[in-house]
N, C-alpha and C. Protein backbone atom coordinates (compact mmCIF):
# COMPACT_ATOMS: atom_id res chain seq x y z
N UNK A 1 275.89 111.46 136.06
CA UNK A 1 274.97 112.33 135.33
C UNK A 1 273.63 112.39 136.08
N UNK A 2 273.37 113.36 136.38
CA UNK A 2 271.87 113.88 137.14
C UNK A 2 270.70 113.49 136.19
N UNK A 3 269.64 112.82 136.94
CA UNK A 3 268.46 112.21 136.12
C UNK A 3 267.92 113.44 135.71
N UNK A 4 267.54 113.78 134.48
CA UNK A 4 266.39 115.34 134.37
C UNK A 4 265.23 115.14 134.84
N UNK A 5 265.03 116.24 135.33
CA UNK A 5 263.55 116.86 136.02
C UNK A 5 262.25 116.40 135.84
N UNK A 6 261.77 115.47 135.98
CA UNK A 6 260.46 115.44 135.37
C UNK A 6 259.33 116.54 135.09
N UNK A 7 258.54 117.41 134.30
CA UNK A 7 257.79 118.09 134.24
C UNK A 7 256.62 117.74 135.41
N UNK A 8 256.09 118.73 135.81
CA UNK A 8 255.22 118.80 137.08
C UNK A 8 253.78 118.65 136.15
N UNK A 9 252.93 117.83 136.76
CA UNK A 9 251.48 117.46 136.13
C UNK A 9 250.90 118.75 135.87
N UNK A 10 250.17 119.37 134.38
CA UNK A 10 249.47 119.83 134.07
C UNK A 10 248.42 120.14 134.98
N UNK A 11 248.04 121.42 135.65
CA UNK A 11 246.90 121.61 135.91
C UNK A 11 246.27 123.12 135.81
N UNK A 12 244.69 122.52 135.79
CA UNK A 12 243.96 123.83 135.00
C UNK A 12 243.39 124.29 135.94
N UNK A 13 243.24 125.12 136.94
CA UNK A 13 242.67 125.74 138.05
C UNK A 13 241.06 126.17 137.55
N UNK A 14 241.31 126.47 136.25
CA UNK A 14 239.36 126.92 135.77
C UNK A 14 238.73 125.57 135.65
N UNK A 15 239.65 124.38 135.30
CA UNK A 15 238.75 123.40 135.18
C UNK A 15 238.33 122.59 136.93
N UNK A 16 239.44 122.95 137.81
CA UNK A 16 239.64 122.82 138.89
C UNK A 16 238.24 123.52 139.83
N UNK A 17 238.13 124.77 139.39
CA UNK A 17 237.45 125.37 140.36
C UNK A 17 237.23 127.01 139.95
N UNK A 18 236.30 127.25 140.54
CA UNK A 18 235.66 128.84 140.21
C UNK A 18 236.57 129.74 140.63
N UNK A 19 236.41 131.05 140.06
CA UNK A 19 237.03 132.41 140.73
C UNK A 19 236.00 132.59 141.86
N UNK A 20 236.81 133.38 142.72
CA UNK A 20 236.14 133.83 143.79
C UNK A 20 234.60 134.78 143.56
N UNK A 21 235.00 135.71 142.63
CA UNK A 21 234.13 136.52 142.16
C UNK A 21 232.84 135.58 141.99
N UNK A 22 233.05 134.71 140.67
CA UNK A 22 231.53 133.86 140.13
C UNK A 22 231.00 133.01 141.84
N UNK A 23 231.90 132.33 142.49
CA UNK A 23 231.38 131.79 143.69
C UNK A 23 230.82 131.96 144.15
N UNK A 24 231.02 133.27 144.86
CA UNK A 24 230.47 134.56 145.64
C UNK A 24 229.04 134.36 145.14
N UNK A 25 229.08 135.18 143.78
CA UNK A 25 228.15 135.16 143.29
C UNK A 25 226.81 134.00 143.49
N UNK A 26 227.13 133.26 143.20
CA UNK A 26 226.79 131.69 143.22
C UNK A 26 226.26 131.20 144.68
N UNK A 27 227.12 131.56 145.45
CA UNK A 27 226.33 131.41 146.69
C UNK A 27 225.59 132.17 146.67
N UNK A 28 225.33 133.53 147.13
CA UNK A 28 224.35 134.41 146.92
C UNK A 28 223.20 134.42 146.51
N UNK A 29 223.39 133.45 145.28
CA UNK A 29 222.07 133.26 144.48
C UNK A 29 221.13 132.09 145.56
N UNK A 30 221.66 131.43 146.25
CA UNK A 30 221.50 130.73 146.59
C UNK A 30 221.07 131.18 147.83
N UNK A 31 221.82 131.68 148.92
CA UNK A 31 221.29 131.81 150.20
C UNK A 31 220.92 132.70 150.26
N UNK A 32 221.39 133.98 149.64
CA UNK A 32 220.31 135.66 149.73
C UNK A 32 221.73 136.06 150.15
N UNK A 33 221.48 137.77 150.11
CA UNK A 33 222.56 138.64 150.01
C UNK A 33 223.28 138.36 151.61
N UNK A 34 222.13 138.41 151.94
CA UNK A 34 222.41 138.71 153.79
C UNK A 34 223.05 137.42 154.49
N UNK A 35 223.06 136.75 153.84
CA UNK A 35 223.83 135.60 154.31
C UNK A 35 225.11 135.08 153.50
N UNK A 36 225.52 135.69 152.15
CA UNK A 36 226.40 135.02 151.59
C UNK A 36 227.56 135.34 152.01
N UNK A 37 228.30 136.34 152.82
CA UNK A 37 229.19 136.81 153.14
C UNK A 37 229.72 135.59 154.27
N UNK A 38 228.73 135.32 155.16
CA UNK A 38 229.13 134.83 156.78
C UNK A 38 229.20 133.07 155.87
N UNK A 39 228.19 132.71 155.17
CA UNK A 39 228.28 131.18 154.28
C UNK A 39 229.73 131.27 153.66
N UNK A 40 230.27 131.46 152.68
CA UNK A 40 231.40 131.57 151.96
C UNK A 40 232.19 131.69 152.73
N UNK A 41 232.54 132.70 154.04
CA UNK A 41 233.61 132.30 155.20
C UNK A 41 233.60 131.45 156.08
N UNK A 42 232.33 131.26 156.52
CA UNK A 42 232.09 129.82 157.11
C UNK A 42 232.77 128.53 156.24
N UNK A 43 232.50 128.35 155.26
CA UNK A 43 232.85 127.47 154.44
C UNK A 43 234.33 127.37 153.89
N UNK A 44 235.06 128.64 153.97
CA UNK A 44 236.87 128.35 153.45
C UNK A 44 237.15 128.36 154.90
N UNK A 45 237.01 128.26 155.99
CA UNK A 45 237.75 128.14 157.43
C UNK A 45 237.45 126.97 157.53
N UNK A 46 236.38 126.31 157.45
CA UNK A 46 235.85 124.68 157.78
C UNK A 46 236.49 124.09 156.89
N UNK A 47 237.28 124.81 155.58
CA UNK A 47 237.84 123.77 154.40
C UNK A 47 236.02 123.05 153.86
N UNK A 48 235.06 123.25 153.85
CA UNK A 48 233.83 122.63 153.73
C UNK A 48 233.91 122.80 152.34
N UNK A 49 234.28 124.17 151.59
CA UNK A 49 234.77 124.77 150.52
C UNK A 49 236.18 124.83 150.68
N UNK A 50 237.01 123.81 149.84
CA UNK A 50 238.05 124.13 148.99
C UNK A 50 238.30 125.08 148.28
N UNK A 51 239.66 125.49 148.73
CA UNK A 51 240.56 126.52 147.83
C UNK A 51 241.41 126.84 147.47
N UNK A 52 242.01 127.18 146.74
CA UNK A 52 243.65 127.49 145.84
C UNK A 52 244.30 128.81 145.50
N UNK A 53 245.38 128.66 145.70
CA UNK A 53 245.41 129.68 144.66
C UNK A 53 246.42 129.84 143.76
N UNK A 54 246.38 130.33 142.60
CA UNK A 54 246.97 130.68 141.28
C UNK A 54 247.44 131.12 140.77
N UNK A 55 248.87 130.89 141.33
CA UNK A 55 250.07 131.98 140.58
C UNK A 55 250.81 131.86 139.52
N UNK A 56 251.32 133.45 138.84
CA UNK A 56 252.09 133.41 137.54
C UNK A 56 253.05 134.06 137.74
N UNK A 57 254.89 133.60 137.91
CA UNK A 57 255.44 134.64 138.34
C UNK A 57 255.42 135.82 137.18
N UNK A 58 256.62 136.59 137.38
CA UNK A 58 257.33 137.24 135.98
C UNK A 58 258.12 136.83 135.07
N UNK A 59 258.79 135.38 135.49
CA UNK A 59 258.73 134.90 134.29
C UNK A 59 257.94 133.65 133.57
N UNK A 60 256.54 134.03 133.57
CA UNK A 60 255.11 132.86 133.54
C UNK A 60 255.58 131.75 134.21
N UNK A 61 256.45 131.64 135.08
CA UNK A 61 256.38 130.13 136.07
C UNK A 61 254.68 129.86 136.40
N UNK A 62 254.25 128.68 136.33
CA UNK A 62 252.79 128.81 137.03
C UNK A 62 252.93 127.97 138.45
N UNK A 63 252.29 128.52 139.34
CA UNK A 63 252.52 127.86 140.55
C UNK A 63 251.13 127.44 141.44
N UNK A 64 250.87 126.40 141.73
CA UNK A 64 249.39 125.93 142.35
C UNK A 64 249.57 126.04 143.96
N UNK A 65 248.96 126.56 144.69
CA UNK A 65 249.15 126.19 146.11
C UNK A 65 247.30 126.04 146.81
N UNK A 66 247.58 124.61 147.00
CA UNK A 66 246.17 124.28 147.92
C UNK A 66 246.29 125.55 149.26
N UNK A 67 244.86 126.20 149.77
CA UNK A 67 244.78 126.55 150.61
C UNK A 67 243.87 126.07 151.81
N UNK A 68 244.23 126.78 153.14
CA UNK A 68 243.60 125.94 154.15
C UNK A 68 243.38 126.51 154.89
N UNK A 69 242.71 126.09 156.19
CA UNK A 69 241.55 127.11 156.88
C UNK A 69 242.50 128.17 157.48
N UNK A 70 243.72 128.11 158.21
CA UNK A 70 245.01 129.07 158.67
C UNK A 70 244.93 129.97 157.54
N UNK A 71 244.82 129.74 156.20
CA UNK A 71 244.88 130.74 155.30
C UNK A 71 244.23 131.82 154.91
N UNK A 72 242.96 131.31 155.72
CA UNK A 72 241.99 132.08 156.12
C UNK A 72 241.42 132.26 157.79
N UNK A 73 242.02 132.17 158.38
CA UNK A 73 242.03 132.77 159.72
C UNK A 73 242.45 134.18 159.58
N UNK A 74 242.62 134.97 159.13
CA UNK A 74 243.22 136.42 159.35
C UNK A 74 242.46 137.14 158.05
N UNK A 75 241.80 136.27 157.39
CA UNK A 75 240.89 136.76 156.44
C UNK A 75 239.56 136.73 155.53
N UNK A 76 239.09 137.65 155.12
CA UNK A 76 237.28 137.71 154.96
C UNK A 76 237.57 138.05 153.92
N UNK A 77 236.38 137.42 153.18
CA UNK A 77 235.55 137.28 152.18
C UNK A 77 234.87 138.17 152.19
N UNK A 78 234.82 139.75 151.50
CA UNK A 78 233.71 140.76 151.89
C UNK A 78 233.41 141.47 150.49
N UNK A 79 232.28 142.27 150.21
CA UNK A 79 231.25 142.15 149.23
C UNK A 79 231.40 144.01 149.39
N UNK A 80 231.60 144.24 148.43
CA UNK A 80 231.14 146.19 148.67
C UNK A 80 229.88 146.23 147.13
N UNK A 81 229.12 146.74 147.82
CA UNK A 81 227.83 147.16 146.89
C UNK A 81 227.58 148.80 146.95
N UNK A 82 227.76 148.85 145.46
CA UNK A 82 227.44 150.59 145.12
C UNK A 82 225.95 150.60 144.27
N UNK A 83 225.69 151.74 144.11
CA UNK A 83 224.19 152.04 143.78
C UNK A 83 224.33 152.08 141.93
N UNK A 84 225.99 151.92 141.76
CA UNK A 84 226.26 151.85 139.87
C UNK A 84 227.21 151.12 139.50
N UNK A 85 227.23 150.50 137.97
CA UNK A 85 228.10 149.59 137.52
C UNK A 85 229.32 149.80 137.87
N UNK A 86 229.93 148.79 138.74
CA UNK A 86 229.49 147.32 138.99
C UNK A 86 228.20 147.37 140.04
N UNK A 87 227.70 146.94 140.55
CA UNK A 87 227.19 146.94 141.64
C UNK A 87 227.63 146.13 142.09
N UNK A 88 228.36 145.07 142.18
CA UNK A 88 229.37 144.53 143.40
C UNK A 88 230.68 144.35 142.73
N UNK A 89 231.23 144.08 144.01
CA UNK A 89 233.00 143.97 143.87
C UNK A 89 232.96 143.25 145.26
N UNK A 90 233.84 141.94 144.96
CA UNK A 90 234.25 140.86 145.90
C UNK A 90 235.75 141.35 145.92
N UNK A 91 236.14 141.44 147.11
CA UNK A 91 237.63 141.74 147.42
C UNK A 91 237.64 140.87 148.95
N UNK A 92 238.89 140.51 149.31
CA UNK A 92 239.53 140.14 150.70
C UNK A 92 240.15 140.67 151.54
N UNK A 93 239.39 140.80 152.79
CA UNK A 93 240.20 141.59 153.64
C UNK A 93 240.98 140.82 154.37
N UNK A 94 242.43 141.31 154.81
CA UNK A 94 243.31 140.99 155.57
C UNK A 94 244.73 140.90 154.31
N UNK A 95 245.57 139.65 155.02
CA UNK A 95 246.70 139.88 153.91
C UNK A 95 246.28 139.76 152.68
N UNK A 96 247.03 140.63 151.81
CA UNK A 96 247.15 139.87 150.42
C UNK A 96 247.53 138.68 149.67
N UNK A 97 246.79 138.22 148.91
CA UNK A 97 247.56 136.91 148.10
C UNK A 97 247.86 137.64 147.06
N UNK A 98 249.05 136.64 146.57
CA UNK A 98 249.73 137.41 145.36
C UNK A 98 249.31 136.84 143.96
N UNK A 99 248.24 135.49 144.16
CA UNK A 99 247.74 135.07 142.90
C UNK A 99 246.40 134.93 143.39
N UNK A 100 245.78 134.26 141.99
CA UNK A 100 244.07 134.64 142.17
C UNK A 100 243.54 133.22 143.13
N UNK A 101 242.49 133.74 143.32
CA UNK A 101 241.98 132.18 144.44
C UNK A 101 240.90 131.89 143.64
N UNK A 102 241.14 130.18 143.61
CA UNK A 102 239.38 129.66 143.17
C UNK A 102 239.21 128.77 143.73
N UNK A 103 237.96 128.37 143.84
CA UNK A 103 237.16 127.67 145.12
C UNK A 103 236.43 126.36 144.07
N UNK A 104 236.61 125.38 144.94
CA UNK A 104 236.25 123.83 144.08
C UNK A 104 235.17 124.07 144.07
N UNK A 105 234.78 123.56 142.61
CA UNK A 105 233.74 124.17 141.77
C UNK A 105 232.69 122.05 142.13
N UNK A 106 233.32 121.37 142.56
CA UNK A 106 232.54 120.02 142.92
C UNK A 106 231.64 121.12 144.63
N UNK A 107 232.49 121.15 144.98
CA UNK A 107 232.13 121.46 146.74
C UNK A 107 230.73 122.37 146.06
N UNK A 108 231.04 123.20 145.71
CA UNK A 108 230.17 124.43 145.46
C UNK A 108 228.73 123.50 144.71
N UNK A 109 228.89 122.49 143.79
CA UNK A 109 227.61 121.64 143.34
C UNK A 109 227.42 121.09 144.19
N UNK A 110 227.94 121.06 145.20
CA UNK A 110 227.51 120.13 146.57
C UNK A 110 226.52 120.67 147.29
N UNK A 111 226.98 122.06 147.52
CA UNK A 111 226.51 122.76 148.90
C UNK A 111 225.60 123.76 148.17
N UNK A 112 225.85 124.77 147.01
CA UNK A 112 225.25 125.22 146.18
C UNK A 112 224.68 125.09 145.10
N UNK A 113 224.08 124.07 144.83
CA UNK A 113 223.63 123.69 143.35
C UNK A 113 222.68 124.88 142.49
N UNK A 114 223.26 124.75 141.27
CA UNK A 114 222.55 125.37 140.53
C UNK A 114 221.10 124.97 140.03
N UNK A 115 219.70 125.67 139.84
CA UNK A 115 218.83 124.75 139.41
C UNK A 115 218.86 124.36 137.50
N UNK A 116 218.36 123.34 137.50
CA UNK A 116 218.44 122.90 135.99
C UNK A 116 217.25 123.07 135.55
N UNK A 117 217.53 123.62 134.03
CA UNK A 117 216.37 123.93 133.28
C UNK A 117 214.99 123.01 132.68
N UNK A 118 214.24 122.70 133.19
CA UNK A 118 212.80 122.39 132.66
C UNK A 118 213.43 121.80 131.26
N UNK A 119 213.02 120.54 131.27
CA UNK A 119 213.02 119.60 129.87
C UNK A 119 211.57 119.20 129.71
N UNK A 120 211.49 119.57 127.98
CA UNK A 120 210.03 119.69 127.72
C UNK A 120 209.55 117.95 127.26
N UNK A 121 210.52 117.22 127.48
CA UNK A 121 209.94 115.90 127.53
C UNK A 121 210.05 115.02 128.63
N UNK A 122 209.69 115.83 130.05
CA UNK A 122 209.64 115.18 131.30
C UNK A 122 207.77 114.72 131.16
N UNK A 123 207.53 113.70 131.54
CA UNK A 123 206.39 113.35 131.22
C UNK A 123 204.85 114.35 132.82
N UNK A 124 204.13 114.65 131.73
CA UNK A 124 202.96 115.52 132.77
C UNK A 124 202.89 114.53 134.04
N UNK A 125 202.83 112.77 134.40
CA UNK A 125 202.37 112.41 135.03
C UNK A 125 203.24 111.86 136.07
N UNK A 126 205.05 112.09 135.90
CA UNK A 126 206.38 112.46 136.32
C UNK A 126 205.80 112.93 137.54
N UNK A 127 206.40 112.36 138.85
CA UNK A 127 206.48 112.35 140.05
C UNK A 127 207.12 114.34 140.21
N UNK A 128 207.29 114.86 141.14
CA UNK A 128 208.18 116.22 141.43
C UNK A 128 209.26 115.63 141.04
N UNK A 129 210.56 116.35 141.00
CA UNK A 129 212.47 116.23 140.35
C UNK A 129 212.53 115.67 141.89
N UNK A 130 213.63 114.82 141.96
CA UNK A 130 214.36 114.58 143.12
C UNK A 130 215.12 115.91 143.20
N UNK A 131 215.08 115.85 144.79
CA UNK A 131 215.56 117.70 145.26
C UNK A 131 216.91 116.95 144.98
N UNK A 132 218.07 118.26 144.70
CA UNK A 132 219.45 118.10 144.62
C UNK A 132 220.24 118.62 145.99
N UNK A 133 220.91 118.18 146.55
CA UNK A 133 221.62 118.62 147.83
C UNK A 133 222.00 120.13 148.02
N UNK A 134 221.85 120.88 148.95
CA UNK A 134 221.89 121.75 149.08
C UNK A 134 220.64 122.51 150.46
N UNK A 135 221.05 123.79 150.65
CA UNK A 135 219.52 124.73 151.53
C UNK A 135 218.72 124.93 151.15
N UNK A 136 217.68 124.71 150.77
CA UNK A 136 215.90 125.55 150.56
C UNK A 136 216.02 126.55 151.33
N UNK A 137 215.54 127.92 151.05
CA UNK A 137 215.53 129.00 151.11
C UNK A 137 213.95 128.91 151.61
N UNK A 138 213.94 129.55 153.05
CA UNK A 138 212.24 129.72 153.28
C UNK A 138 211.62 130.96 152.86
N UNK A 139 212.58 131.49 152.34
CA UNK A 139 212.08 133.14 152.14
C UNK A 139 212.90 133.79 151.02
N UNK A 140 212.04 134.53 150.53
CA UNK A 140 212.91 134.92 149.34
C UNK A 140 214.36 136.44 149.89
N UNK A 141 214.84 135.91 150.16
CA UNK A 141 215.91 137.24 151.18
C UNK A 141 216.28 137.80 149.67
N UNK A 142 217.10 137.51 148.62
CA UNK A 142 217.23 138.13 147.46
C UNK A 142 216.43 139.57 147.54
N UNK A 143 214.89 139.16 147.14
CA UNK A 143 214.00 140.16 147.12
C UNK A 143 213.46 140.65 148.39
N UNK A 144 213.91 139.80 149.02
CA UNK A 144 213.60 140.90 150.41
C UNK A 144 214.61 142.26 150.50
N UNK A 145 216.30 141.86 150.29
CA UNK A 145 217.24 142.34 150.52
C UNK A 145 216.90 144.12 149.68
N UNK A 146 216.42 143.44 148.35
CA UNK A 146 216.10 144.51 146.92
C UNK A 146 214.84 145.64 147.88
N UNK A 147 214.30 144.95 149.01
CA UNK A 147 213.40 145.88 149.23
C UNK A 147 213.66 147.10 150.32
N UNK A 148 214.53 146.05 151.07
CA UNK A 148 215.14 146.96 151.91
C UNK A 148 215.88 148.11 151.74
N UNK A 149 217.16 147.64 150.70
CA UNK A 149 217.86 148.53 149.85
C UNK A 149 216.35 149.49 149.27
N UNK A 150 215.62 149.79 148.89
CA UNK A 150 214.71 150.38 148.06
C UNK A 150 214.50 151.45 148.82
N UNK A 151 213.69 150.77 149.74
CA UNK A 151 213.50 152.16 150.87
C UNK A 151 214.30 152.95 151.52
N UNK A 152 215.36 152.39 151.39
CA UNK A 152 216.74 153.46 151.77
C UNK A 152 217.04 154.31 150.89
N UNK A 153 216.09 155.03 150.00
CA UNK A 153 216.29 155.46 148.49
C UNK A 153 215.25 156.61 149.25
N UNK A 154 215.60 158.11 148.59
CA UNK A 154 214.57 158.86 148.87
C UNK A 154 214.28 159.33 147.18
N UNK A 155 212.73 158.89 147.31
CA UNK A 155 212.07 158.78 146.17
C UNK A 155 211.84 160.65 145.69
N UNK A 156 212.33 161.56 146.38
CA UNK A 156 212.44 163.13 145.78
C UNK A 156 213.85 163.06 145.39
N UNK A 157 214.38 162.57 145.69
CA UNK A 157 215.64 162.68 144.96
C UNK A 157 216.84 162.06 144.41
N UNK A 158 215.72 160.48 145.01
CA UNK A 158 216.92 159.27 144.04
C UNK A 158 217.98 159.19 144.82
N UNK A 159 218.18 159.59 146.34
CA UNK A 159 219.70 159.64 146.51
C UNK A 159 219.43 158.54 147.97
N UNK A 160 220.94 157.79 148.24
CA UNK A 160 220.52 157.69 149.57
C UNK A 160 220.33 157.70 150.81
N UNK A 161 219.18 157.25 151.31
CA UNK A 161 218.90 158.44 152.86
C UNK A 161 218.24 157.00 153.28
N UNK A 162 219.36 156.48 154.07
CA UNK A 162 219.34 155.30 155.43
C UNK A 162 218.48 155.98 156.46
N UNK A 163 217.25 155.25 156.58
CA UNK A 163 216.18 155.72 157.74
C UNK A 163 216.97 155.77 159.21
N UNK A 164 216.73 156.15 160.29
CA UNK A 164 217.79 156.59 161.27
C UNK A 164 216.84 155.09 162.03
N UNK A 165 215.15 154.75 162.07
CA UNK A 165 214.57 153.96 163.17
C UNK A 165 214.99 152.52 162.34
N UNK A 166 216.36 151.60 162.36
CA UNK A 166 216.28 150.66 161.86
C UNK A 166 215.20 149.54 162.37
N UNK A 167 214.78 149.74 163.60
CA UNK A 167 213.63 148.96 163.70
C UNK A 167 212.05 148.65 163.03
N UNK A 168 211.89 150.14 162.86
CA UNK A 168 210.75 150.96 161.94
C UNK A 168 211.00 150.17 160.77
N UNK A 169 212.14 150.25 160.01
CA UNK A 169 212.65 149.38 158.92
C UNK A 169 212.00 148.33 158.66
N UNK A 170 212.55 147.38 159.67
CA UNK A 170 212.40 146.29 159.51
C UNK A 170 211.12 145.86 159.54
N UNK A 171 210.09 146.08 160.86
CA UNK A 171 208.49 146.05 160.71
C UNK A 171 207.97 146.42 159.32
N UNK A 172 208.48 147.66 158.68
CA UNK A 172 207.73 147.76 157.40
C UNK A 172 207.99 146.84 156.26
N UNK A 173 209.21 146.42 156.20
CA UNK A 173 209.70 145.40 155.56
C UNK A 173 208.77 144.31 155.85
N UNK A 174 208.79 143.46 157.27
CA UNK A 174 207.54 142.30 157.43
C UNK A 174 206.64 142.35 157.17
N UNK A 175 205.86 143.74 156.95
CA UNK A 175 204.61 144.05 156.39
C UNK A 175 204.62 144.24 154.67
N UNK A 176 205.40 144.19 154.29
CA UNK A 176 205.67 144.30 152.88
C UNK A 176 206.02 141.99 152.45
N UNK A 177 206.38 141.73 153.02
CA UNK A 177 206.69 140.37 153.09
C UNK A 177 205.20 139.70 152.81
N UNK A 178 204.19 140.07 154.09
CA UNK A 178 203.33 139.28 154.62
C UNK A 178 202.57 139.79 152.95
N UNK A 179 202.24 140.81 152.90
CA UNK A 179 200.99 141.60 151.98
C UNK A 179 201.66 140.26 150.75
N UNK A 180 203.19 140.70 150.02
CA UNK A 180 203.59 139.48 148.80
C UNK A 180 203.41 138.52 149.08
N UNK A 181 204.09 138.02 150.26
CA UNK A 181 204.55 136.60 149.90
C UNK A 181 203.14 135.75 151.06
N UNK A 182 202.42 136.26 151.92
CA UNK A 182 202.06 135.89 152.56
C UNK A 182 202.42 134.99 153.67
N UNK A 183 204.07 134.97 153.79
CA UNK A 183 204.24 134.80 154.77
C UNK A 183 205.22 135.79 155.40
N UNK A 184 206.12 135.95 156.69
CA UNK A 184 207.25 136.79 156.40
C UNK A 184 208.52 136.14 157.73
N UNK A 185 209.36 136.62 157.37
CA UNK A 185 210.32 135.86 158.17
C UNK A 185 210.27 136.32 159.83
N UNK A 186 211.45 135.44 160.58
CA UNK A 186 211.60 136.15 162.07
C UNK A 186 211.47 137.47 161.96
N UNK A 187 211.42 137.80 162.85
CA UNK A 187 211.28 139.70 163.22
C UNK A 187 212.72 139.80 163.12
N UNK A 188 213.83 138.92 164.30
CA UNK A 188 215.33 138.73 164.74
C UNK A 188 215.91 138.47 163.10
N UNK A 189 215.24 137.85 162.59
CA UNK A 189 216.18 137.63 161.37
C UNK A 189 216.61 138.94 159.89
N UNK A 190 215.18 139.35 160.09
CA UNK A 190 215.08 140.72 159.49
C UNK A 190 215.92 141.86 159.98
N UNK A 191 215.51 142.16 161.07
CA UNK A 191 216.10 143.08 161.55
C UNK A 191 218.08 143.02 161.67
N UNK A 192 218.65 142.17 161.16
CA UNK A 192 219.60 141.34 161.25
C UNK A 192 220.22 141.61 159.66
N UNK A 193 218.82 141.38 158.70
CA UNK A 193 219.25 141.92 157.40
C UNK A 193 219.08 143.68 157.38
N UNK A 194 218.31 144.08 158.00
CA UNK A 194 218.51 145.72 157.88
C UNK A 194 219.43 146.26 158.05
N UNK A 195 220.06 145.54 159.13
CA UNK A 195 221.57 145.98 160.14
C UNK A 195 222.42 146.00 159.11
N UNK A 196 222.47 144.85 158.40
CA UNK A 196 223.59 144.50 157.53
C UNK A 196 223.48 145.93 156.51
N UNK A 197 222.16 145.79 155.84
CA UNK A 197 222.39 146.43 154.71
C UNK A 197 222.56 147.77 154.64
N UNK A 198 221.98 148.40 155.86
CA UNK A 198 221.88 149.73 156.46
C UNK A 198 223.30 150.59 156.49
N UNK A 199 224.03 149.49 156.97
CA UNK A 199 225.37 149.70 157.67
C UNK A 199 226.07 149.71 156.57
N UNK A 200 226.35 148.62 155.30
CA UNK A 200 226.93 148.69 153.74
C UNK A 200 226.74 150.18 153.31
N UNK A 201 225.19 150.51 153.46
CA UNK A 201 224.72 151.93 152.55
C UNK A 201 225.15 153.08 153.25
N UNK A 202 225.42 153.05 154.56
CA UNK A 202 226.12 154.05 154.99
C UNK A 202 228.06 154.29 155.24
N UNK A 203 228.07 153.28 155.18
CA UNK A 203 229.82 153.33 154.72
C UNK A 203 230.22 153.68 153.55
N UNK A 204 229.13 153.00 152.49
CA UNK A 204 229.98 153.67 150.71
C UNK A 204 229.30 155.07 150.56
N UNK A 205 228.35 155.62 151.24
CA UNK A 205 227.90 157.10 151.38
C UNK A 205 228.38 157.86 152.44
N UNK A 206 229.36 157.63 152.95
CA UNK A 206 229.48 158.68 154.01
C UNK A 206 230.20 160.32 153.22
């Protein structure tokens, strides 16, 4: 008589780890628009970020498969931004997977931490928070990114009209930096985010 099957260990992939979508997201918040694309693939090829993915056949079999950097050699992590709801959509280019992917949600508090909210009984005379692991951001790229995108907007008609001198761009952008923030980033690094974003706004408008 054949021993029966043992049932395969319970596991919860949401408790496991994020959807790709919130990740994405999540990094982003974190490093700025212009960098979350090349971070998040950097990070599932290095395995630096763990990932899975999550299948259900047709007849609800559930099936777990760890993934690994080969799994992502032939494929990107890429971001399409439109000017209306949604304004983003995370999709993968190259093959398809046939179940959903989520990315270890420990790695991601590692490398991306979220900040924690102000407790109103930290005492006034309380040293600064110990920093939590992760990049400091020298520049706000988020709102830099929002500005760039802006001016690619023609203010007679709301529609958009990608300036042709991306260099021009970018100088006005550093001068918009310096006037806020009083400081402003590389020239090379800017001009690097114009490219990017320039190039997004003219592919979903052509």
């Amino acid at each position: 008589m054949s021993k029966p099957r043992e049932p395969s260990p319970k596991f919860s992939p949401h408790k496991w780890g994020v959807i790709l979508e919130v990740a994405f997201a999540r990094i982003e918040a974190v490093v700025g628009a212009v960098l979350a694309e090349d971070e998040i693939n950097e990070g599932l090829r290095s395995e630096r970020l763990k990932s899975g993915e999550w299948q259900i056949s047709p007849d609800s079999e559930r099936t777990w498969r760890p993934l690994n950097w080969s799994d992502w050699a032939q494929r990107r992590v890429r971001i399409h931004r439109s000017m209306l709801p949604p304004r983003t959509e995370t999709y993968i280019e190259g093959p398809e997977f046939t179940g959903q992917v989520f990315i270890c949600r420990a790695d991601l508090d590692e490398y991306y931490p979220t900040a924690a909210p102000p407790t109103t009984t930290q005492s006034k005379e309380a040293g600064p928070p110990e920093r939590r692991p992760g990049r400091i951001l020298k520049h706000e790229w988020i709102a830099i990114a929002g500005e760039i995108a802006r001016r690619c907007i023609d203010s007679k008609t709301g529609r958009v009209l990608v300036p042709e001198n991306e260099r021009n761009l970018a100088r006005q952008t550093l001068d918009w930096c310096q006037q806020k923030y009083g400081k402003e980033p590389a020239e090379s690094a800017m001009r690097e985010a114009v490219k990017a974003i320039c190039a997004a706004l003219r592919t979903a408008y052509k």
